[in-house]
Every structure is written in structure tokens, then in C-alpha cells.
PDB file of N, CA and C in Angstrom:
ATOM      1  N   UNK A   1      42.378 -16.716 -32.926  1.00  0.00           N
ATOM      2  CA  UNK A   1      41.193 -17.531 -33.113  1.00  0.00           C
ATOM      3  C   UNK A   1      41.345 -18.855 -32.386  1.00  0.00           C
ATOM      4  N   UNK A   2      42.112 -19.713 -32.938  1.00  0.00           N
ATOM      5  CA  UNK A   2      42.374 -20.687 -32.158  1.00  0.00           C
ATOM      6  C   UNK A   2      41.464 -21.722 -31.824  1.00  0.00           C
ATOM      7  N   UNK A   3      40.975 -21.802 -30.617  1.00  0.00           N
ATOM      8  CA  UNK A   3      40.366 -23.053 -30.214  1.00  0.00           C
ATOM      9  C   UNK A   3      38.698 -22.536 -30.551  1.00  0.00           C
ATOM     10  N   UNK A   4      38.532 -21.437 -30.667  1.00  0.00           N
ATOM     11  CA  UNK A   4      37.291 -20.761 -31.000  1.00  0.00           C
ATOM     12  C   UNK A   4      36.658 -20.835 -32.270  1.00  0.00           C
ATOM     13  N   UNK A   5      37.523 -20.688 -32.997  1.00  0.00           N
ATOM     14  CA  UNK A   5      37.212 -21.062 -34.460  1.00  0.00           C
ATOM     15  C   UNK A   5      36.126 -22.198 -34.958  1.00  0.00           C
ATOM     16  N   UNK A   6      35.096 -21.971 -35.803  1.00  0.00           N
ATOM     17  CA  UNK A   6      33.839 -22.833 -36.238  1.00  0.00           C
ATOM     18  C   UNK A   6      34.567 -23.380 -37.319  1.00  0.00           C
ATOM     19  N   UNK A   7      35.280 -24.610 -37.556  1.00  0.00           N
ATOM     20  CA  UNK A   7      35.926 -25.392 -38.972  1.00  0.00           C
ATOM     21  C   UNK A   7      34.579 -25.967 -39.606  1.00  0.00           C
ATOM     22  N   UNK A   8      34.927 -26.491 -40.471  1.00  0.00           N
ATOM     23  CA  UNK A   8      34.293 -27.424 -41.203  1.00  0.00           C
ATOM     24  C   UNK A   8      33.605 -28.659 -40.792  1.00  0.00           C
ATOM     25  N   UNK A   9      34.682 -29.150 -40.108  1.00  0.00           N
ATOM     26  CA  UNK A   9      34.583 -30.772 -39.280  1.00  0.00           C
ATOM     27  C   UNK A   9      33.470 -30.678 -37.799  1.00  0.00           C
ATOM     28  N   UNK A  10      33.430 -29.095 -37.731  1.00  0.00           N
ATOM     29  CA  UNK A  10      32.154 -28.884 -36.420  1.00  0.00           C
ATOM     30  C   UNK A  10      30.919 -28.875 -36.726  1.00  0.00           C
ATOM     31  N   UNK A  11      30.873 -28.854 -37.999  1.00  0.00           N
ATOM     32  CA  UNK A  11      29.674 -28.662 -38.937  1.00  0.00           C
ATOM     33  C   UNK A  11      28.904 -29.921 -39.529  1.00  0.00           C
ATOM     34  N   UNK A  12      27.748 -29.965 -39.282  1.00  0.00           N
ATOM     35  CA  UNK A  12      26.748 -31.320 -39.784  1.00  0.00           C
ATOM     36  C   UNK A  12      26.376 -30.965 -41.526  1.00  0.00           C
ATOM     37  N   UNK A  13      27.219 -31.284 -42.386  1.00  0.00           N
ATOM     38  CA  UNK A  13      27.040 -31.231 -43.645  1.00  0.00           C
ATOM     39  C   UNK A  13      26.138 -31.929 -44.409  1.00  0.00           C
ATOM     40  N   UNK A  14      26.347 -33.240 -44.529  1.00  0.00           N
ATOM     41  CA  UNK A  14      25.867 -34.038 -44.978  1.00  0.00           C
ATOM     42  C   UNK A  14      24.416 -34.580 -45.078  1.00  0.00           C
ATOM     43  N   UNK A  15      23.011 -34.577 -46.328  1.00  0.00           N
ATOM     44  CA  UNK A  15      21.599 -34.956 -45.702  1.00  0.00           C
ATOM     45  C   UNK A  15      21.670 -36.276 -45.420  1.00  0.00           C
ATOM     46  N   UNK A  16      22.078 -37.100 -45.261  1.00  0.00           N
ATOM     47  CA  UNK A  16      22.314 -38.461 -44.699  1.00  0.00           C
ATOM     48  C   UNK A  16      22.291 -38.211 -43.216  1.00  0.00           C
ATOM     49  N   UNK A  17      22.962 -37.314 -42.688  1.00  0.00           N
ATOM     50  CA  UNK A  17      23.364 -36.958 -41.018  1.00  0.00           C
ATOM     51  C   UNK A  17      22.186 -36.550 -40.492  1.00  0.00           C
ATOM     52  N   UNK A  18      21.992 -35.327 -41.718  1.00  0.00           N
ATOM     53  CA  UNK A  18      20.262 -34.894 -40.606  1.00  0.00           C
ATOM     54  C   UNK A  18      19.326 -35.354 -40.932  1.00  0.00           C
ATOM     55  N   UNK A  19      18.895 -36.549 -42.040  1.00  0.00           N
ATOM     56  CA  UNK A  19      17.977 -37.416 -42.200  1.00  0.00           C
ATOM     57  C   UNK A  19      18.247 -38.228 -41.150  1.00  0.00           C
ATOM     58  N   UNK A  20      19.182 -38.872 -40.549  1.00  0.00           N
ATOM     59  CA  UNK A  20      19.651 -39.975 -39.208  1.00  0.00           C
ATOM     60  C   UNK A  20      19.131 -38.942 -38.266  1.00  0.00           C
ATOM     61  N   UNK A  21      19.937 -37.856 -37.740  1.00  0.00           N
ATOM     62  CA  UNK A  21      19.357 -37.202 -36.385  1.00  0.00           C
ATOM     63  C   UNK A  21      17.800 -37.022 -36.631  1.00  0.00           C
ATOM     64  N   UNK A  22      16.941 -36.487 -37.737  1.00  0.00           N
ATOM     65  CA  UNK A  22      16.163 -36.671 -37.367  1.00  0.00           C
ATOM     66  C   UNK A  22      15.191 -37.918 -37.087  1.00  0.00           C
ATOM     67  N   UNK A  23      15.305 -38.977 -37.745  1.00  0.00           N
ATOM     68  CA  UNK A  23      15.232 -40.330 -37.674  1.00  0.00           C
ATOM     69  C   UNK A  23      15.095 -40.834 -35.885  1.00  0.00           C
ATOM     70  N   UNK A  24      16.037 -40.894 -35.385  1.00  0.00           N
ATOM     71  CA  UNK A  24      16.990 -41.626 -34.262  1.00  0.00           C
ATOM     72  C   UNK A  24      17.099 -40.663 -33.726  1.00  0.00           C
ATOM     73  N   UNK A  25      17.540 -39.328 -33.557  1.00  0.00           N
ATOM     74  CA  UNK A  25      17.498 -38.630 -32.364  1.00  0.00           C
ATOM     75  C   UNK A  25      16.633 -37.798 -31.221  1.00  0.00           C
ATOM     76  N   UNK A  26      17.358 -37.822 -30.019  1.00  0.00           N
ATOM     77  CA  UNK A  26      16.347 -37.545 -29.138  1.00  0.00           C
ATOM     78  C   UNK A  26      16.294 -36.217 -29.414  1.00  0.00           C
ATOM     79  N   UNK A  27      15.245 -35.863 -29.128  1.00  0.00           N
ATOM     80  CA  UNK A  27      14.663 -34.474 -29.094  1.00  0.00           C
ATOM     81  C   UNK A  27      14.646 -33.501 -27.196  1.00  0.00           C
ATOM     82  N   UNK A  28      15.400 -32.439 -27.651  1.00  0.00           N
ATOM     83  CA  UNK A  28      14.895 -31.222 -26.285  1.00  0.00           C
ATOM     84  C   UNK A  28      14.347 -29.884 -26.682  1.00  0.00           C
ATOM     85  N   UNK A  29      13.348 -29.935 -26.343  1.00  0.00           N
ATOM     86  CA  UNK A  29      12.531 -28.255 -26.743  1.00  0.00           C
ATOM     87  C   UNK A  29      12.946 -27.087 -25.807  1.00  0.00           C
ATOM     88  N   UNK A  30      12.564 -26.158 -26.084  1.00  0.00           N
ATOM     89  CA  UNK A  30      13.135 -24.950 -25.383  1.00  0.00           C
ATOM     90  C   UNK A  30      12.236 -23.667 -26.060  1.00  0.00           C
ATOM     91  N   UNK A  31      11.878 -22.813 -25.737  1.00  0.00           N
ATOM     92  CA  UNK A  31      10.607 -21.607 -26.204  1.00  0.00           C
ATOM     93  C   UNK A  31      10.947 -21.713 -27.775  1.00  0.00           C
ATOM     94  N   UNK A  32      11.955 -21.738 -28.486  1.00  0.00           N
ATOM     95  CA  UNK A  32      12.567 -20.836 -29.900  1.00  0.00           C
ATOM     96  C   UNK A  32      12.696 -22.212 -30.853  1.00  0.00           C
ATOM     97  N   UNK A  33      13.599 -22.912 -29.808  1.00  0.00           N
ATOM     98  CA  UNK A  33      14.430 -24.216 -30.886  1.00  0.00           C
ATOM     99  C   UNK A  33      13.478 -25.319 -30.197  1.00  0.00           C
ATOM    100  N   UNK A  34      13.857 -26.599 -30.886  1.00  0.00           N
ATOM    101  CA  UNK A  34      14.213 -27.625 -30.481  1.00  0.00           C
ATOM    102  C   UNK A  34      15.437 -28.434 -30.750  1.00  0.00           C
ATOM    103  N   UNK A  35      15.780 -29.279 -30.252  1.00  0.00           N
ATOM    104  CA  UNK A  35      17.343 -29.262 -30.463  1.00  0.00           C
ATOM    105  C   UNK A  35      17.180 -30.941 -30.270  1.00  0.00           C
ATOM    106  N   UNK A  36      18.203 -31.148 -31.244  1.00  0.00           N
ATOM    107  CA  UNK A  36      17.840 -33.103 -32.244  1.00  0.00           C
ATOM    108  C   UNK A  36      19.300 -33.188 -31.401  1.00  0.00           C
ATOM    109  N   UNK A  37      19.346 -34.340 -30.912  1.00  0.00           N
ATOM    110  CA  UNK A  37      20.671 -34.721 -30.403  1.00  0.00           C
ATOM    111  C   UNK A  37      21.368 -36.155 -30.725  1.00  0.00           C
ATOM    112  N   UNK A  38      21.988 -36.596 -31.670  1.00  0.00           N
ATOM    113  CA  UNK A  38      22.280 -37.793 -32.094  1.00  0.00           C
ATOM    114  C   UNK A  38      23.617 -38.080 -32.197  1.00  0.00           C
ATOM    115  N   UNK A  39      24.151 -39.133 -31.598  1.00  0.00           N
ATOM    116  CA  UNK A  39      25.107 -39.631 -31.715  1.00  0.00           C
ATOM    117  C   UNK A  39      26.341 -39.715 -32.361  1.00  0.00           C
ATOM    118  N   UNK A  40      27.680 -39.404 -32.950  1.00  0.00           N
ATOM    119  CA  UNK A  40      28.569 -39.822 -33.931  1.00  0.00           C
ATOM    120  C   UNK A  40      29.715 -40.372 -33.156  1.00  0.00           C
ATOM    121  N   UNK A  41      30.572 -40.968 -33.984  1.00  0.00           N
ATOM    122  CA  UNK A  41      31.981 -41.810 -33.893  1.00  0.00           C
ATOM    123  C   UNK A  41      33.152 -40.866 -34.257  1.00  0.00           C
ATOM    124  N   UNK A  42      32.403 -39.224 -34.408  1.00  0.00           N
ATOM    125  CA  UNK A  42      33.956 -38.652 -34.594  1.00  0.00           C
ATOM    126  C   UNK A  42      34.695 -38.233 -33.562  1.00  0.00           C
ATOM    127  N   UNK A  43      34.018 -38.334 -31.716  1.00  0.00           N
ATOM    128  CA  UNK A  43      34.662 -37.519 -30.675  1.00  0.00           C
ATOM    129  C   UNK A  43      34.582 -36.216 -30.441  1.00  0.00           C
ATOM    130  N   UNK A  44      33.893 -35.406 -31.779  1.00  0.00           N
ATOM    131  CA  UNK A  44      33.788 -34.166 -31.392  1.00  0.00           C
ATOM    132  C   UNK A  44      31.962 -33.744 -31.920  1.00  0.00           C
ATOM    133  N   UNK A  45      31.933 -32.630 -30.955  1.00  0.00           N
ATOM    134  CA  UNK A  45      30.352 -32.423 -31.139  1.00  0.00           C
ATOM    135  C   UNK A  45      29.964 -31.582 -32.276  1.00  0.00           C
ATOM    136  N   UNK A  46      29.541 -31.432 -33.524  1.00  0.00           N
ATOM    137  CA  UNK A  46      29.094 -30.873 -34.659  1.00  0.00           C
ATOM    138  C   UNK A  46      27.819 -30.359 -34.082  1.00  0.00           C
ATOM    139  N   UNK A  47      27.453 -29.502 -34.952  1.00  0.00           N
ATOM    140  CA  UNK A  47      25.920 -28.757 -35.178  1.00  0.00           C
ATOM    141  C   UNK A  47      25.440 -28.652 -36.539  1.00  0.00           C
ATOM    142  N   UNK A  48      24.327 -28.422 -36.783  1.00  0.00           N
ATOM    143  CA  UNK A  48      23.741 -27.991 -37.936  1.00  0.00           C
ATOM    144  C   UNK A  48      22.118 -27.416 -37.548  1.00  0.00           C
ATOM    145  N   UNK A  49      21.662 -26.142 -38.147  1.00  0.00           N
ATOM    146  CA  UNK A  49      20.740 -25.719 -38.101  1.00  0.00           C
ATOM    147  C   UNK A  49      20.200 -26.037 -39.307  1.00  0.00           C
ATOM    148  N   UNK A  50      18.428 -25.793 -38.808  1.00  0.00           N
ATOM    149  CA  UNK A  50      17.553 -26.151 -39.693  1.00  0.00           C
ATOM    150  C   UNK A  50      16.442 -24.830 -39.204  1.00  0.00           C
ATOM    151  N   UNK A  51      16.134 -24.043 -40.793  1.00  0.00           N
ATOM    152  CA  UNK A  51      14.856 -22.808 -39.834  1.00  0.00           C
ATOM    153  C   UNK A  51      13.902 -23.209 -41.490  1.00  0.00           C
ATOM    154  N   UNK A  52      13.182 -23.530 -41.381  1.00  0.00           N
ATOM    155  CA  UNK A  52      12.119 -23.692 -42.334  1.00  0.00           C
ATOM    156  C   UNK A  52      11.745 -22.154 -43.234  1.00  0.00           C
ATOM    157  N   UNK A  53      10.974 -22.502 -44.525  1.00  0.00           N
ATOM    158  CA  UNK A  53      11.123 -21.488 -45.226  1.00  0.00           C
ATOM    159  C   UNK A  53       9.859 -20.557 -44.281  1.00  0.00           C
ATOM    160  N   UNK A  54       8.673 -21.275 -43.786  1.00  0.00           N
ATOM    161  CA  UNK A  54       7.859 -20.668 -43.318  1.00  0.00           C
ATOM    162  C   UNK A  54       7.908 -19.727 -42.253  1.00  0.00           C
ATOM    163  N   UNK A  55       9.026 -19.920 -41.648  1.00  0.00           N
ATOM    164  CA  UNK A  55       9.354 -18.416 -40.741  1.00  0.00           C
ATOM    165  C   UNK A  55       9.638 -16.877 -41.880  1.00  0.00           C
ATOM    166  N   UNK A  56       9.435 -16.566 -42.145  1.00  0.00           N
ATOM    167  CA  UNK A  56       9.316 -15.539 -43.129  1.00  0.00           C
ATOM    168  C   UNK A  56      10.378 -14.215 -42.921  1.00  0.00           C
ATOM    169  N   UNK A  57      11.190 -14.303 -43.695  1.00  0.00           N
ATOM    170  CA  UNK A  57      12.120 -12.958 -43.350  1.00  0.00           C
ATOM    171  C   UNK A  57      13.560 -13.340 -43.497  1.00  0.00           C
ATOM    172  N   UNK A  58      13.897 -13.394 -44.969  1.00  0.00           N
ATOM    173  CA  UNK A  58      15.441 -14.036 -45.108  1.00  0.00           C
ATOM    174  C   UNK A  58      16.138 -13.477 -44.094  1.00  0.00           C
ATOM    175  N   UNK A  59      16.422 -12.291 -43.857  1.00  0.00           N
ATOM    176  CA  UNK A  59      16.662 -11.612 -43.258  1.00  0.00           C
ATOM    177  C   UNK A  59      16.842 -11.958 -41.313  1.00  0.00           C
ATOM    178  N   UNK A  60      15.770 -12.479 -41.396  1.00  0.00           N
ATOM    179  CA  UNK A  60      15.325 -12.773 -40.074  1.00  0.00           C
ATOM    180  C   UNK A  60      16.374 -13.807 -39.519  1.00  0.00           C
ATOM    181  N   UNK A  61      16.154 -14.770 -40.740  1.00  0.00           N
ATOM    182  CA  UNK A  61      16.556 -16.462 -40.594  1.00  0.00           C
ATOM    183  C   UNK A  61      17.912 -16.187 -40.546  1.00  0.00           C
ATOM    184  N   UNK A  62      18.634 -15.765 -41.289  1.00  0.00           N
ATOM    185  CA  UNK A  62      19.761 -15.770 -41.437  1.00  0.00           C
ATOM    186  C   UNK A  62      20.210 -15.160 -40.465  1.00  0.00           C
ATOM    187  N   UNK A  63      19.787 -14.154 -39.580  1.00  0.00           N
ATOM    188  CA  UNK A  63      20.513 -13.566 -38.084  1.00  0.00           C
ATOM    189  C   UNK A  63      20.303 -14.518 -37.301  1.00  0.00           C
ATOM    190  N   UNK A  64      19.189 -15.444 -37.070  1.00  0.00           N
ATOM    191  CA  UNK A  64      19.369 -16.308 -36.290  1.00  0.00           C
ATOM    192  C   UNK A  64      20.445 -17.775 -36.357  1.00  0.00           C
ATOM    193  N   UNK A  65      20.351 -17.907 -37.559  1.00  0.00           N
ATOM    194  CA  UNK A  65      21.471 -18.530 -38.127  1.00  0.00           C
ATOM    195  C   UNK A  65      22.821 -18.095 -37.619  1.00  0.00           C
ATOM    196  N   UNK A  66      23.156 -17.121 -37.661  1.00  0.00           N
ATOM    197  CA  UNK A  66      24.319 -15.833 -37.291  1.00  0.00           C
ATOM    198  C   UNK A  66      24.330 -16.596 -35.748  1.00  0.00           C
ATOM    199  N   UNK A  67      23.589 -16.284 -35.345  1.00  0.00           N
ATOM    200  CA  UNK A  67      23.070 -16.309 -33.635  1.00  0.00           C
ATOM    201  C   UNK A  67      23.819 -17.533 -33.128  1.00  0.00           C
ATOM    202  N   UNK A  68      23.134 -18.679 -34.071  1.00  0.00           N
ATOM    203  CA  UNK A  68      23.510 -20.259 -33.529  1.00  0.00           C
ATOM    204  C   UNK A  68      24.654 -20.722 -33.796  1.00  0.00           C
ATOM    205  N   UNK A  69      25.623 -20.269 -34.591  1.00  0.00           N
ATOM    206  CA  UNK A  69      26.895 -20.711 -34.941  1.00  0.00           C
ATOM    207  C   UNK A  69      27.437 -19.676 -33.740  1.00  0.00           C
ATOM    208  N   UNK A  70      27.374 -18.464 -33.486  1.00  0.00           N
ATOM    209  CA  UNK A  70      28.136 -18.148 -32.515  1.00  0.00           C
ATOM    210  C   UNK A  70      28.504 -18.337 -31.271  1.00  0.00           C
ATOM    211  N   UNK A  71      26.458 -18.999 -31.136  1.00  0.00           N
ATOM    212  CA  UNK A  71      26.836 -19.924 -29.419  1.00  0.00           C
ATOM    213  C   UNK A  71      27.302 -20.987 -29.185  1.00  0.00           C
ATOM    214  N   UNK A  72      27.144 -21.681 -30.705  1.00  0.00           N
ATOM    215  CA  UNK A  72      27.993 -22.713 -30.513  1.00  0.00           C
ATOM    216  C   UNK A  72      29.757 -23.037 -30.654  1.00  0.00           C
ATOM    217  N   UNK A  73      29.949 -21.754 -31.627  1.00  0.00           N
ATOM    218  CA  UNK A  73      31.526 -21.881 -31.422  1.00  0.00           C
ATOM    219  C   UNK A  73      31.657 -21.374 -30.254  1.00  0.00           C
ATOM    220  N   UNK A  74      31.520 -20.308 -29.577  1.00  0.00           N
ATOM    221  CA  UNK A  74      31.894 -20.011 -27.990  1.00  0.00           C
ATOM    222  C   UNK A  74      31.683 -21.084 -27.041  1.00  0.00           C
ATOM    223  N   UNK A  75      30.738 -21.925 -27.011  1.00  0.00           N
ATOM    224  CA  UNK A  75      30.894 -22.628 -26.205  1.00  0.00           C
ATOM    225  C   UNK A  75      30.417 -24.388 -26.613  1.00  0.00           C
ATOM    226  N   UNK A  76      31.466 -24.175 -27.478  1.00  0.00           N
ATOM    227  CA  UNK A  76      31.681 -25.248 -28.333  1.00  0.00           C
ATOM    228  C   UNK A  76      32.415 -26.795 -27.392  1.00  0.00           C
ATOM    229  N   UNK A  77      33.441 -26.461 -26.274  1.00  0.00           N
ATOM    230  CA  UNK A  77      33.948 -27.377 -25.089  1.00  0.00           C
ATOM    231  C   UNK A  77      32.580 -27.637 -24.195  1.00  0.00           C
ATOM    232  N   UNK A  78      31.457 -26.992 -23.806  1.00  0.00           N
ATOM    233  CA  UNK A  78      30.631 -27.505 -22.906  1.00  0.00           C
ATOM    234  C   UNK A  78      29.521 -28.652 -23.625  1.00  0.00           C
ATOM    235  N   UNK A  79      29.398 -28.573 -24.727  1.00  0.00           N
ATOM    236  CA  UNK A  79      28.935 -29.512 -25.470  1.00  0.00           C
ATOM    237  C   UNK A  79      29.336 -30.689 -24.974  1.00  0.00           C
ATOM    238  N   UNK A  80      28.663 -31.985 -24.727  1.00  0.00           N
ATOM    239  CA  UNK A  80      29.273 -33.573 -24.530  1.00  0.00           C
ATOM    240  C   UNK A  80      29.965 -33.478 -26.258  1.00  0.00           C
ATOM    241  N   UNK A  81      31.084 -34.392 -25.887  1.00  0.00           N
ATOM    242  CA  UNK A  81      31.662 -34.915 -27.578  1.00  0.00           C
ATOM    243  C   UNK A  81      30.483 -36.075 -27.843  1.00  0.00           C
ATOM    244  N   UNK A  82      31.495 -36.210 -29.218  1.00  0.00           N
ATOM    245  CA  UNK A  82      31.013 -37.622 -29.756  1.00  0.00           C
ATOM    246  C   UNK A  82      29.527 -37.517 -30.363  1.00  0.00           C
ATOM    247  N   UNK A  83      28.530 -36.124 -30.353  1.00  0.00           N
ATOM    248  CA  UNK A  83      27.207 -35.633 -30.784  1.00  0.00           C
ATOM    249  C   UNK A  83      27.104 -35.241 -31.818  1.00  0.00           C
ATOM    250  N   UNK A  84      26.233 -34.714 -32.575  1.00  0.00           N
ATOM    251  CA  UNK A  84      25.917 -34.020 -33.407  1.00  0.00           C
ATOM    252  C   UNK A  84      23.978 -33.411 -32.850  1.00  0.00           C
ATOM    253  N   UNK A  85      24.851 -32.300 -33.184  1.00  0.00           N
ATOM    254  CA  UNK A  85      22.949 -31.579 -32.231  1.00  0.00           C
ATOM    255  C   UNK A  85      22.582 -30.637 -33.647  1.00  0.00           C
ATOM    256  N   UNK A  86      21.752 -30.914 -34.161  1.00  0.00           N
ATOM    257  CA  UNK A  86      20.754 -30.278 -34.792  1.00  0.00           C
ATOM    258  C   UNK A  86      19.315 -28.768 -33.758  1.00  0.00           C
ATOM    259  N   UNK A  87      20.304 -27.868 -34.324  1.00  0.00           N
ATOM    260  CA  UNK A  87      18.716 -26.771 -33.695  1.00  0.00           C
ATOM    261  C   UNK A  87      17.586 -26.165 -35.037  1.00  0.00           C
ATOM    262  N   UNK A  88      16.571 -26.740 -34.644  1.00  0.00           N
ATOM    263  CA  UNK A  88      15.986 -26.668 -35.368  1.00  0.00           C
ATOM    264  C   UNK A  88      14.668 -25.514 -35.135  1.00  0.00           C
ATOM    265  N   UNK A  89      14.831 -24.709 -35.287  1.00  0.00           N
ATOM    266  CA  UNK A  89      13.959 -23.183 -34.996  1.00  0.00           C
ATOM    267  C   UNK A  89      12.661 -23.145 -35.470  1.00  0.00           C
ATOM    268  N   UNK A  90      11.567 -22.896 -34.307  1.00  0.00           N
ATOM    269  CA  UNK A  90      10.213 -23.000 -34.444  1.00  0.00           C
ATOM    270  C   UNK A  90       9.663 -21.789 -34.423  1.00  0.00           C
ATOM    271  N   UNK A  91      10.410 -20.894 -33.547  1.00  0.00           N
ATOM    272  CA  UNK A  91       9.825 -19.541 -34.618  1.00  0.00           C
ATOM    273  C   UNK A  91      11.113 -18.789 -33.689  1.00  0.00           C
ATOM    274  N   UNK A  92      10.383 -17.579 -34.065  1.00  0.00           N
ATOM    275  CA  UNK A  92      11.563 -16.668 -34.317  1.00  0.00           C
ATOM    276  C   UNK A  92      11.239 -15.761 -33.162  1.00  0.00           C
ATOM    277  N   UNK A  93      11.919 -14.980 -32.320  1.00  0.00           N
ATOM    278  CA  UNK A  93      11.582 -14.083 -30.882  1.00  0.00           C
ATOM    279  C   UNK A  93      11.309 -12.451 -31.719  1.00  0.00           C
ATOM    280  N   UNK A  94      10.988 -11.514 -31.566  1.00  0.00           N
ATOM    281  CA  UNK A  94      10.427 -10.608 -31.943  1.00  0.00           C
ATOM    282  C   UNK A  94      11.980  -9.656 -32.391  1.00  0.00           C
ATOM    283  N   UNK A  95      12.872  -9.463 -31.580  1.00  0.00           N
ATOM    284  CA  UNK A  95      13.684  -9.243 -31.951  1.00  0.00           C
ATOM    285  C   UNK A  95      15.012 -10.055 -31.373  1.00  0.00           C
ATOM    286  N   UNK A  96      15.520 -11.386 -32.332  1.00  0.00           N
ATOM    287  CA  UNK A  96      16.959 -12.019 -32.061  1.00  0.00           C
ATOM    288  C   UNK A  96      17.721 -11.198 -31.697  1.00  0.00           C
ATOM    289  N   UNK A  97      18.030 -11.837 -30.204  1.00  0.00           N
ATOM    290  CA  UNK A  97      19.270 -10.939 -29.644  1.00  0.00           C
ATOM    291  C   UNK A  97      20.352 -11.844 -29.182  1.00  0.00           C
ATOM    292  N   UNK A  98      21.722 -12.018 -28.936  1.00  0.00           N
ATOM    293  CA  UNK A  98      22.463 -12.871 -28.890  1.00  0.00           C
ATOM    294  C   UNK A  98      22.218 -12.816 -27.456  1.00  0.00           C
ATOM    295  N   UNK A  99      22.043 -12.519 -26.264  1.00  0.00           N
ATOM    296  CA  UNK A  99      22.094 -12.203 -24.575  1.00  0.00           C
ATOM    297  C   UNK A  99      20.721 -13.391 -24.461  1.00  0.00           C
ATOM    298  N   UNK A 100      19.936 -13.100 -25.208  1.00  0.00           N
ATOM    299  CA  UNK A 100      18.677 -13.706 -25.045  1.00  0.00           C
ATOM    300  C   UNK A 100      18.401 -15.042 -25.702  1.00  0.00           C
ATOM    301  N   UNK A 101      19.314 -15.736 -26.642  1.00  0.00           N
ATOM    302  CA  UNK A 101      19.519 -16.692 -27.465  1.00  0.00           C
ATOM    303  C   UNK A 101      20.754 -17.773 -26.641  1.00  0.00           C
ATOM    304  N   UNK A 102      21.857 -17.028 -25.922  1.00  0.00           N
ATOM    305  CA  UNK A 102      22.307 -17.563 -24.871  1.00  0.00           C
ATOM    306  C   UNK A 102      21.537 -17.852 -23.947  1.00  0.00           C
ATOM    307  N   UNK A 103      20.689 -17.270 -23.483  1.00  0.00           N
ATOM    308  CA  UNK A 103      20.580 -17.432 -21.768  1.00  0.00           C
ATOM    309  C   UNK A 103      19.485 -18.554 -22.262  1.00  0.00           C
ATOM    310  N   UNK A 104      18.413 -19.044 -23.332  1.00  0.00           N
ATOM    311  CA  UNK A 104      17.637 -19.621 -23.432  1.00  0.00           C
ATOM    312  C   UNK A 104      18.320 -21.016 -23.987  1.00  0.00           C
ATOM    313  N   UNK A 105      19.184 -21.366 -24.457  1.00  0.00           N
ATOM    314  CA  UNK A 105      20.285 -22.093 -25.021  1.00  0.00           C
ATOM    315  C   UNK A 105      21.000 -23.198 -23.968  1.00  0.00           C
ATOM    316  N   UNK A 106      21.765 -21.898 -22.727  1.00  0.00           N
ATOM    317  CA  UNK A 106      22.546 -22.502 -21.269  1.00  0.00           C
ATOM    318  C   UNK A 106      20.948 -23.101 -20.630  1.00  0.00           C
ATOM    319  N   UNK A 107      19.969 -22.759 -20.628  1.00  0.00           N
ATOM    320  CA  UNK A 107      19.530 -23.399 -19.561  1.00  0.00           C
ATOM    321  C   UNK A 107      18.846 -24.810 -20.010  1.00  0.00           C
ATOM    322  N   UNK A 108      18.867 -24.951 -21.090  1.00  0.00           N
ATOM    323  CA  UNK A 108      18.668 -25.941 -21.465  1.00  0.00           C
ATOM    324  C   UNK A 108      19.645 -27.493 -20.783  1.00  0.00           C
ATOM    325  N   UNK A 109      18.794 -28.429 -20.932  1.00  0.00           N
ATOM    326  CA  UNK A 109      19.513 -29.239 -20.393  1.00  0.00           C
ATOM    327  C   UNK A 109      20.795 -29.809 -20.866  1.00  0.00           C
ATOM    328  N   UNK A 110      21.087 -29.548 -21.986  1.00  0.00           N
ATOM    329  CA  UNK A 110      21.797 -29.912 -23.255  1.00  0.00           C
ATOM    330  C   UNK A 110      23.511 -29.669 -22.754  1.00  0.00           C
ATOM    331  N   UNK A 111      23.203 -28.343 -22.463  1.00  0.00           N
ATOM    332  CA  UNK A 111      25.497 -28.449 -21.576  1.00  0.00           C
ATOM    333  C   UNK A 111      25.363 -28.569 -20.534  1.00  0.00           C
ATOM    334  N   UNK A 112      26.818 -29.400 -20.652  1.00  0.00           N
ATOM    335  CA  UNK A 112      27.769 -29.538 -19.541  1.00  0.00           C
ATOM    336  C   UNK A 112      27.909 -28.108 -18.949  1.00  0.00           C
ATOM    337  N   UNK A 113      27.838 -28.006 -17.522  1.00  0.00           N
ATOM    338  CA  UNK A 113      27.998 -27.092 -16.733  1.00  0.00           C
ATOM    339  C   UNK A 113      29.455 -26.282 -17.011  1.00  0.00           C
ATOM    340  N   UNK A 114      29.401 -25.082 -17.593  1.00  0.00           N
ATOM    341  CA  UNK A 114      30.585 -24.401 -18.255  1.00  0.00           C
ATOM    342  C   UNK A 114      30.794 -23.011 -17.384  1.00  0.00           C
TER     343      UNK A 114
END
């Protein structure tokens, strides 16, 4: 596992954090997400998702959920440090596929060229 591994400390826990990112952070849209990008003092880049109850389909949410922790632990080094990025999911693609959740993800302006 190793350097791949999703810990704790990569993770935006706290509602204080995503009350601030959403507050203060800049925003990048993309077809699926939009993605909150705000600042921290820990050096390393955290995430936290947000999918509203109104997308309908526990089921649904939670694979996409699945989806976003995996692209982000894989390519968890192309991230800038020192962030915390909130994706926050505006709807849902007909069928979540991880090939298609990447490729819409990388082209975003959001990584470092990996």
C-alpha cells in the first residue's frame, strides 16, 4: 500500500473546514463536479466530498463516492500541497464509471501535470 494509501490526515473531516472552503474557496466546474479549492497550513492536499441528498439513489451516491476517493488516492502526488479540495457532485453520469470519472477529473485544470 504504501504511499497509495487514503489515511485519515488526507481527509477533510471537520464542518468548520467545509463551512471555510465553502465560504473562501475558489470554485472549478467540470460536467459532474464542481470542485471547492481552499487553502490549509498542513502541506498536504486533503479532499472531502459532498453529493446532496437530492441526487437520488444511495446506491448511486455512494459509488460515486467509491469513485472520488480512488482518484484521489491514486493520484494523490499531482494534487498542489498545502489544499484542501472539496468535490462537490451536481449530478450523477448515467452510468459511474471510474475511466470516465478520471478522464473528466485530469482534464480539469486542478493537477499538476502527472
Amino acid at each position: 500500500m504504501g504511499g497509495y494509501a487514503l489515511k485519515k490526515v488526507d481527509r477533510v473531516r471537520r464542518r468548520q473546514d467545509y463551512v471555510a472552503a465553502y465560504k473562501s474557496g475558489k470554485r472549478i466546474a467540470t460536467q459532474h463536479f464542481i470542485i471547492i479549492v481552499r487553502s490549509n497550513d498542513l502541506g498536504i492536499p486533503r479532499m472531502g466530498i459532498a453529493i446532496s441528498r437530492k441526487i437520488k439513489g444511495a446506491v448511486r451516491r455512494n459509488r460515486m463516492k467509491r469513485l472520488i476517493r480512488e482518484f484521489f488516492r491514486l493520484h494523490k502526488s499531482c494534487f498542489p500541497p498545502s489544499n484542501d479540495y472539496i468535490f462537490s457532485v451536481r449530478s450523477l453520469p448515467s452510468r459511474p464509471a471510474y475511466p470516465d470519472i478520471e478522464h473528466e477529473l485530469k482534464k480539469s485544470p486542478l493537477l499538476r501535470t502527472c
